[in-house]
PDB file of N, CA and C in Angstrom:
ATOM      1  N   UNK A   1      -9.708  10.152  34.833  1.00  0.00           N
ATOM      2  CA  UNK A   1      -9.997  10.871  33.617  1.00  0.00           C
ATOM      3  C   UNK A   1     -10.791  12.137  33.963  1.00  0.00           C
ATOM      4  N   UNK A   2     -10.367  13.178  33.815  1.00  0.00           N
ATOM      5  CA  UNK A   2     -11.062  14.429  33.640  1.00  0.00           C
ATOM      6  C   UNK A   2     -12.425  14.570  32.789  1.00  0.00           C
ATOM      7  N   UNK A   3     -13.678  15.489  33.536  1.00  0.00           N
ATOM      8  CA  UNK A   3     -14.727  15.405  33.325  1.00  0.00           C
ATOM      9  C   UNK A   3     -14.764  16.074  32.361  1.00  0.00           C
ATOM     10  N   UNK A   4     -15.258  16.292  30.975  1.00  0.00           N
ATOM     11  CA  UNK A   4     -15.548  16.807  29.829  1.00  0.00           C
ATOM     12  C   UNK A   4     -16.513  18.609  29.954  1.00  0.00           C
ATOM     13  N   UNK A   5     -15.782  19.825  29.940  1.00  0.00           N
ATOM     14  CA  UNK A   5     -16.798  20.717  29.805  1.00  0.00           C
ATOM     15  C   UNK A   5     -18.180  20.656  29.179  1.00  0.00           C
ATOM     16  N   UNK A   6     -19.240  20.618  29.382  1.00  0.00           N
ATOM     17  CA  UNK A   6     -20.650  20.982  28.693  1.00  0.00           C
ATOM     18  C   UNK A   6     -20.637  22.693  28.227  1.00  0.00           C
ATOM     19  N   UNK A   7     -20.057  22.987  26.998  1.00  0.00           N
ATOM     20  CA  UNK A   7     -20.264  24.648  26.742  1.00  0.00           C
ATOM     21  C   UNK A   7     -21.542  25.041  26.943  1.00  0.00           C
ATOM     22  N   UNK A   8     -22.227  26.146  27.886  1.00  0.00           N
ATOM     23  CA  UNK A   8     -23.677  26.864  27.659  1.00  0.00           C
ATOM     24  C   UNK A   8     -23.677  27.923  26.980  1.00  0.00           C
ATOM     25  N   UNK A   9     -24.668  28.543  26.765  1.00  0.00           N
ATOM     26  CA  UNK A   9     -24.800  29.654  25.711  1.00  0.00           C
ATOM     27  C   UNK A   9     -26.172  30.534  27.242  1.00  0.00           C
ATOM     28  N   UNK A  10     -26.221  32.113  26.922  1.00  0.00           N
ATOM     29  CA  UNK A  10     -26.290  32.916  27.033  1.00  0.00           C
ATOM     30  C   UNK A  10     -27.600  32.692  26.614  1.00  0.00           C
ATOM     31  N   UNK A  11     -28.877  31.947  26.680  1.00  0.00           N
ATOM     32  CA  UNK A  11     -30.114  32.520  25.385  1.00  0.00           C
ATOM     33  C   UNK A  11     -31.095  33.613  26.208  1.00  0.00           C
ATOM     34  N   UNK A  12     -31.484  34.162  25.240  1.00  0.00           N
ATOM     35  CA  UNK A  12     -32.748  35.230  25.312  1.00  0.00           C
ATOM     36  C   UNK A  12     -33.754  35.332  25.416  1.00  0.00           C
ATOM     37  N   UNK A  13     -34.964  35.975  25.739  1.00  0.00           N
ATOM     38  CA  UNK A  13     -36.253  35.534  25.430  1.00  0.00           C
ATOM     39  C   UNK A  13     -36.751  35.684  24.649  1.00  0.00           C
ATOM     40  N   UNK A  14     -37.917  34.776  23.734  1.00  0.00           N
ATOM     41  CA  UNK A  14     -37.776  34.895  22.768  1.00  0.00           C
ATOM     42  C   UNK A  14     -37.217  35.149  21.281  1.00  0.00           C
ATOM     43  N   UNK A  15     -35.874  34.431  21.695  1.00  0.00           N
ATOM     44  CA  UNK A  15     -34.905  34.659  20.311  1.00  0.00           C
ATOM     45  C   UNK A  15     -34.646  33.256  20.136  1.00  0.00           C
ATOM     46  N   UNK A  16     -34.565  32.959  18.436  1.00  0.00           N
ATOM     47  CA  UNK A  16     -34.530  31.468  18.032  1.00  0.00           C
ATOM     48  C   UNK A  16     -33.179  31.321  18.062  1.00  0.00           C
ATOM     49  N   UNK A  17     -32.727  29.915  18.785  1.00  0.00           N
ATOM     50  CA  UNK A  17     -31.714  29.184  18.446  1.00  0.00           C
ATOM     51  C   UNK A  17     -31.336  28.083  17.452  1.00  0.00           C
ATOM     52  N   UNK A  18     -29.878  28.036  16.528  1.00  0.00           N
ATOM     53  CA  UNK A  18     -29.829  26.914  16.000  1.00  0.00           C
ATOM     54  C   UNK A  18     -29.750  25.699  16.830  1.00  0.00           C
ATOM     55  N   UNK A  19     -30.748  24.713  16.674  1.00  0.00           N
ATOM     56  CA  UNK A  19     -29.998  23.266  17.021  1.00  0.00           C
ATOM     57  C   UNK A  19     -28.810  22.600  16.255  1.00  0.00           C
ATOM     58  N   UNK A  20     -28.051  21.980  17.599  1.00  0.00           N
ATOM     59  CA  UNK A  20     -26.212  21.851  17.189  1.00  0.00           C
ATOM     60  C   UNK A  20     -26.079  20.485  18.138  1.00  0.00           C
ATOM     61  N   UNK A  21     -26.571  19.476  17.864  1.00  0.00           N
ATOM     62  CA  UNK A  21     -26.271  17.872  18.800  1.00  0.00           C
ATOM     63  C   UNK A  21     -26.909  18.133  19.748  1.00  0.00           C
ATOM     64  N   UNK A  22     -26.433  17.276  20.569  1.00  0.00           N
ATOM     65  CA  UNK A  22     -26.710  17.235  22.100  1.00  0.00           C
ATOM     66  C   UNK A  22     -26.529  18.610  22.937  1.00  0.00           C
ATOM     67  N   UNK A  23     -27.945  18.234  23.830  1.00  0.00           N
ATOM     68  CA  UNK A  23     -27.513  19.991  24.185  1.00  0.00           C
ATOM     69  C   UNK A  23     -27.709  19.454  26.025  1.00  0.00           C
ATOM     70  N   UNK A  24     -27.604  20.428  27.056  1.00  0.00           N
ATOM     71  CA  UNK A  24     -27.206  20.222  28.521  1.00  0.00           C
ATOM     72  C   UNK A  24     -28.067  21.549  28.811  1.00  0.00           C
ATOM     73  N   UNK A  25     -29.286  21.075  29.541  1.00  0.00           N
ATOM     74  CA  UNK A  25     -30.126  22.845  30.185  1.00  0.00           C
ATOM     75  C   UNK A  25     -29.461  22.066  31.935  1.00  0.00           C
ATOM     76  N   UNK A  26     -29.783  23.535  32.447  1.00  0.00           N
ATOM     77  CA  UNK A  26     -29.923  23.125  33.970  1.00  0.00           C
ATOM     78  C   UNK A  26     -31.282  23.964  34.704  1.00  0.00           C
ATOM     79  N   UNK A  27     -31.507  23.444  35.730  1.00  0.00           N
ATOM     80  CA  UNK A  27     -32.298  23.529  36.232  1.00  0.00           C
ATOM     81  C   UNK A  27     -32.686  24.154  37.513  1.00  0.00           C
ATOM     82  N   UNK A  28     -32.798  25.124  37.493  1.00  0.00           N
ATOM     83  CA  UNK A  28     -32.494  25.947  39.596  1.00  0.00           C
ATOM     84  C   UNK A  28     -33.545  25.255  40.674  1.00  0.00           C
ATOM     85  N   UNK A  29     -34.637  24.801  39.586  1.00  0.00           N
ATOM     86  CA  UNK A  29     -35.528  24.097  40.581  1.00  0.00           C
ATOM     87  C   UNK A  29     -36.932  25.235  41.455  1.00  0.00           C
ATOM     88  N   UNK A  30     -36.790  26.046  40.569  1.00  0.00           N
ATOM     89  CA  UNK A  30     -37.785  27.477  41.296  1.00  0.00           C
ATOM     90  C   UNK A  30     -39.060  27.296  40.204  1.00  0.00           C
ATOM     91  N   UNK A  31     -39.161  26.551  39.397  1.00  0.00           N
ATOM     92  CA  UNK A  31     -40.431  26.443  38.410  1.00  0.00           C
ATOM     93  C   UNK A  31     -40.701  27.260  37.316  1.00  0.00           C
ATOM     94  N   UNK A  32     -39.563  28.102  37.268  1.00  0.00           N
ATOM     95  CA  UNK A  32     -39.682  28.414  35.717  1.00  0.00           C
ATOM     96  C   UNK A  32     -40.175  27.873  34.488  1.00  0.00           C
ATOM     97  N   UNK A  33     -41.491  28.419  34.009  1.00  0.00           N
ATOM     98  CA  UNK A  33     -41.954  27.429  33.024  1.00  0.00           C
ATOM     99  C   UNK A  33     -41.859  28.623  31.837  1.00  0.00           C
ATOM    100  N   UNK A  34     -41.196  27.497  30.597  1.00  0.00           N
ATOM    101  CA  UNK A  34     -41.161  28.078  29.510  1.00  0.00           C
ATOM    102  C   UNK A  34     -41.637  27.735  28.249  1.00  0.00           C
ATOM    103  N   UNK A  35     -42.248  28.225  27.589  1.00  0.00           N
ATOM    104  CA  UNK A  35     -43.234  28.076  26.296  1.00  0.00           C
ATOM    105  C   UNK A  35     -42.078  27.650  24.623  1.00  0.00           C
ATOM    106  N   UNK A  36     -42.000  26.560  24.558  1.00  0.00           N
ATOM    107  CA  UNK A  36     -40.498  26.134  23.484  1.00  0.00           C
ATOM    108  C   UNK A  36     -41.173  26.293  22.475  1.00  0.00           C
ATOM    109  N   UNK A  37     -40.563  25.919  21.210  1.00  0.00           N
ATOM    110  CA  UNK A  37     -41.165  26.233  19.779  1.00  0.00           C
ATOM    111  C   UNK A  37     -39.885  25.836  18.729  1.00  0.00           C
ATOM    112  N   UNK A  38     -39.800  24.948  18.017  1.00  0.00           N
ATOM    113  CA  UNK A  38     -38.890  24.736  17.236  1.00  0.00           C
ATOM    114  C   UNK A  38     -39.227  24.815  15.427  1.00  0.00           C
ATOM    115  N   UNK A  39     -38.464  25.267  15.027  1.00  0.00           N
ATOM    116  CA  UNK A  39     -38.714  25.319  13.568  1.00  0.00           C
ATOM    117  C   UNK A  39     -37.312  25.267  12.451  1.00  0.00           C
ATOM    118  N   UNK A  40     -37.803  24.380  11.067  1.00  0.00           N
ATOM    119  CA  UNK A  40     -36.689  23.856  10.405  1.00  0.00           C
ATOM    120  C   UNK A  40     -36.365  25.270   9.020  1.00  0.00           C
ATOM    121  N   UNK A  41     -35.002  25.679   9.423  1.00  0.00           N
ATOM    122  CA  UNK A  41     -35.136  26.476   8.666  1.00  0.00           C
ATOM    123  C   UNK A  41     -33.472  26.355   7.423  1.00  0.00           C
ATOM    124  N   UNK A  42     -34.223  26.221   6.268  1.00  0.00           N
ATOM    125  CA  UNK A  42     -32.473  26.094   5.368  1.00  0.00           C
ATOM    126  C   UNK A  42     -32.129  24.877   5.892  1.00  0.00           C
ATOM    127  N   UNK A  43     -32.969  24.337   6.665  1.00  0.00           N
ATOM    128  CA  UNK A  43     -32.392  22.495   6.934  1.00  0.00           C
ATOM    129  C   UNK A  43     -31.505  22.639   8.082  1.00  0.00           C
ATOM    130  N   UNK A  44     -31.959  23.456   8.726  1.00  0.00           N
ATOM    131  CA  UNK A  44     -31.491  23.579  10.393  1.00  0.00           C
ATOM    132  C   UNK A  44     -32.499  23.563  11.201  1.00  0.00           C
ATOM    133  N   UNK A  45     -32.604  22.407  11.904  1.00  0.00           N
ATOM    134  CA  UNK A  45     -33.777  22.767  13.382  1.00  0.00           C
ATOM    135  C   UNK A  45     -32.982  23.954  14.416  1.00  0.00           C
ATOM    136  N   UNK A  46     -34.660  24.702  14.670  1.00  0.00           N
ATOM    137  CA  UNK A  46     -34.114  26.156  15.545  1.00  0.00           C
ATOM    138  C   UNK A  46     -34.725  26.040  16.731  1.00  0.00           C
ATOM    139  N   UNK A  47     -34.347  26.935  17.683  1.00  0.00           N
ATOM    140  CA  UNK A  47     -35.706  26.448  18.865  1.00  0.00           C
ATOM    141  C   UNK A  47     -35.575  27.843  19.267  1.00  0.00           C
ATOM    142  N   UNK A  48     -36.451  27.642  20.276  1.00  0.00           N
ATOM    143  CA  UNK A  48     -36.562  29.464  21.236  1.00  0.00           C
ATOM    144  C   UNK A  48     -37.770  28.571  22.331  1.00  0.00           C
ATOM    145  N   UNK A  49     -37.016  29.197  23.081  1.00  0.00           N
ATOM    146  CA  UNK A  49     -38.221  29.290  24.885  1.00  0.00           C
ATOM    147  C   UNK A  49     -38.336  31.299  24.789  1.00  0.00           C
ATOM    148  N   UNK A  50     -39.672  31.064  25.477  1.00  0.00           N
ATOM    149  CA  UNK A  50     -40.308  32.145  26.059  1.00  0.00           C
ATOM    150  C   UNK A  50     -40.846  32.101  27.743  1.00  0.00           C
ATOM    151  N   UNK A  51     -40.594  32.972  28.170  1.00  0.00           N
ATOM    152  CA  UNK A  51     -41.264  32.708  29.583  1.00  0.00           C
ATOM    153  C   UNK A  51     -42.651  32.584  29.786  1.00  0.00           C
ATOM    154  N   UNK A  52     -43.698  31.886  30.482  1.00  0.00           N
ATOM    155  CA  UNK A  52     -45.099  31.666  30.308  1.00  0.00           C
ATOM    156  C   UNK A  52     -45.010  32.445  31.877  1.00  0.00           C
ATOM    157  N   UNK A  53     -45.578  33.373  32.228  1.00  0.00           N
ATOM    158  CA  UNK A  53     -45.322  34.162  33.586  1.00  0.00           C
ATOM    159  C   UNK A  53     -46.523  33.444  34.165  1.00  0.00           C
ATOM    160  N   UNK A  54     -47.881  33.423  33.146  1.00  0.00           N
ATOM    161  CA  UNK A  54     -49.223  32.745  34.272  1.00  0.00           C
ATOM    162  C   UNK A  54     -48.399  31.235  34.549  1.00  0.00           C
ATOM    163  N   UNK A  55     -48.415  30.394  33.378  1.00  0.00           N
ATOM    164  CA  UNK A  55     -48.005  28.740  34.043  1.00  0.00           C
ATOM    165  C   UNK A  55     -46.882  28.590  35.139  1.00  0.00           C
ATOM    166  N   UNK A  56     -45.858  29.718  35.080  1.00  0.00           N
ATOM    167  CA  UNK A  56     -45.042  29.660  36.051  1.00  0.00           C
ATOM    168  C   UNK A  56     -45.740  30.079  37.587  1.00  0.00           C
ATOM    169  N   UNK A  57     -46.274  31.238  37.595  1.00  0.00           N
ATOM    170  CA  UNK A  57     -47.299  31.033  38.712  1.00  0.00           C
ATOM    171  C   UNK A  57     -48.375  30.112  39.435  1.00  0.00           C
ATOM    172  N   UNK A  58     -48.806  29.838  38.316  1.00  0.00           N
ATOM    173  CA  UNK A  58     -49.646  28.673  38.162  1.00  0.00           C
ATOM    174  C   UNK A  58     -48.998  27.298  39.345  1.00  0.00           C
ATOM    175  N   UNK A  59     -47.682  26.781  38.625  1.00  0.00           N
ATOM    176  CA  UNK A  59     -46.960  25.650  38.762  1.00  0.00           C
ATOM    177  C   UNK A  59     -46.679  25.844  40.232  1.00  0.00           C
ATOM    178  N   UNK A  60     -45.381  27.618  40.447  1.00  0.00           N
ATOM    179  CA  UNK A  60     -45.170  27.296  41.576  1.00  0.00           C
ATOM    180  C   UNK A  60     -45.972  27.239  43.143  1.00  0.00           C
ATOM    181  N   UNK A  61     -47.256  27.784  42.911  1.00  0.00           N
ATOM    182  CA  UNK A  61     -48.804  27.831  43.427  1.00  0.00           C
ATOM    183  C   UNK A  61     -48.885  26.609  43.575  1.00  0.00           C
ATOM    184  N   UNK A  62     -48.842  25.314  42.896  1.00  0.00           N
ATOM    185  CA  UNK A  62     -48.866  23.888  42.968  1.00  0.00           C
ATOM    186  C   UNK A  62     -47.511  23.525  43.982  1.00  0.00           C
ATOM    187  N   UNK A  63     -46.821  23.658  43.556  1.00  0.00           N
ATOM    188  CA  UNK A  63     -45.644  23.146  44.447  1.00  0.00           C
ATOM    189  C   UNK A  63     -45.356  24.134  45.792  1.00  0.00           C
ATOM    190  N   UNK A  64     -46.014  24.872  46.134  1.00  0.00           N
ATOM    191  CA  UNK A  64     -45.621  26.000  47.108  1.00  0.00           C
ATOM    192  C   UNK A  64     -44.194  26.745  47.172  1.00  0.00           C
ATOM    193  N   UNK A  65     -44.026  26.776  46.113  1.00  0.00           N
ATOM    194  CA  UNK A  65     -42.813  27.854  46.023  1.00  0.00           C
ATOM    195  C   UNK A  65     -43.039  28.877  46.245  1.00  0.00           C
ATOM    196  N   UNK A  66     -42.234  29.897  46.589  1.00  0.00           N
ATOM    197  CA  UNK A  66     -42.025  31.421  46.928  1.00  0.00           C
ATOM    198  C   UNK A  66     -41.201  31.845  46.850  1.00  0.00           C
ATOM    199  N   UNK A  67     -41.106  32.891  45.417  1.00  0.00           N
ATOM    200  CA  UNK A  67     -39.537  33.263  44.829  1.00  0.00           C
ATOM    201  C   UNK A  67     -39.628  34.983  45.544  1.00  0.00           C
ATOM    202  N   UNK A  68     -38.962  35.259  46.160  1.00  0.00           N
ATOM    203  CA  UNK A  68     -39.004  36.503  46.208  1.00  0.00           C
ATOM    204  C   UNK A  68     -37.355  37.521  45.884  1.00  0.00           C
ATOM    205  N   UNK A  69     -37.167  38.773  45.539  1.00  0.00           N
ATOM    206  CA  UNK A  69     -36.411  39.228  44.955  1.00  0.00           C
ATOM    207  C   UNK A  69     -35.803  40.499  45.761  1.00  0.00           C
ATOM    208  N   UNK A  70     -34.886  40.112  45.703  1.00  0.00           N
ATOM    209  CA  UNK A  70     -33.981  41.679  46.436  1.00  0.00           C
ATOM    210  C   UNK A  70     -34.075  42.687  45.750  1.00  0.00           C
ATOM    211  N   UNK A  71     -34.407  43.965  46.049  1.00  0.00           N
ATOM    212  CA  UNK A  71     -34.372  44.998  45.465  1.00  0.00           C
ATOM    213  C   UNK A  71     -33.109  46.377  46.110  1.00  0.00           C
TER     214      UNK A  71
END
């Protein structure tokens, strides 16, 4: 039996999403930490992540990560 697609979406920072069932994040594993927030609006739960730049430093400082970036 063929494995079922999980559709992802594109989200933004700081822009609210509708909640729609079951949802599928993934994970790169570099410690991105993000600040969530959900709210019921017209009888729809919404959500939105924001990036927390100190806790992400913070975290990967704990775990010894070192992201560095091509320029």
């Amino acid at each position: 039996m063929a494995k079922k697609k999980v559709p992802t979406i594109q989200m933004y920072d700081g822009v609210w999403y509708r909640v729609k069932g079951y949802t599928h994040t993934e994970c790169c594993d570099c410690a991105l930490v993000h600040k969530e927030q959900y709210r019921l609006v017209d009888g729809h739960l919404e959500w939105t992540a924001v990036r927390d730049d100190k806790r992400t430093e913070e975290r990967r400082k704990e775990l010894g990560i070192k992201v560095t970036r091509k320029r």
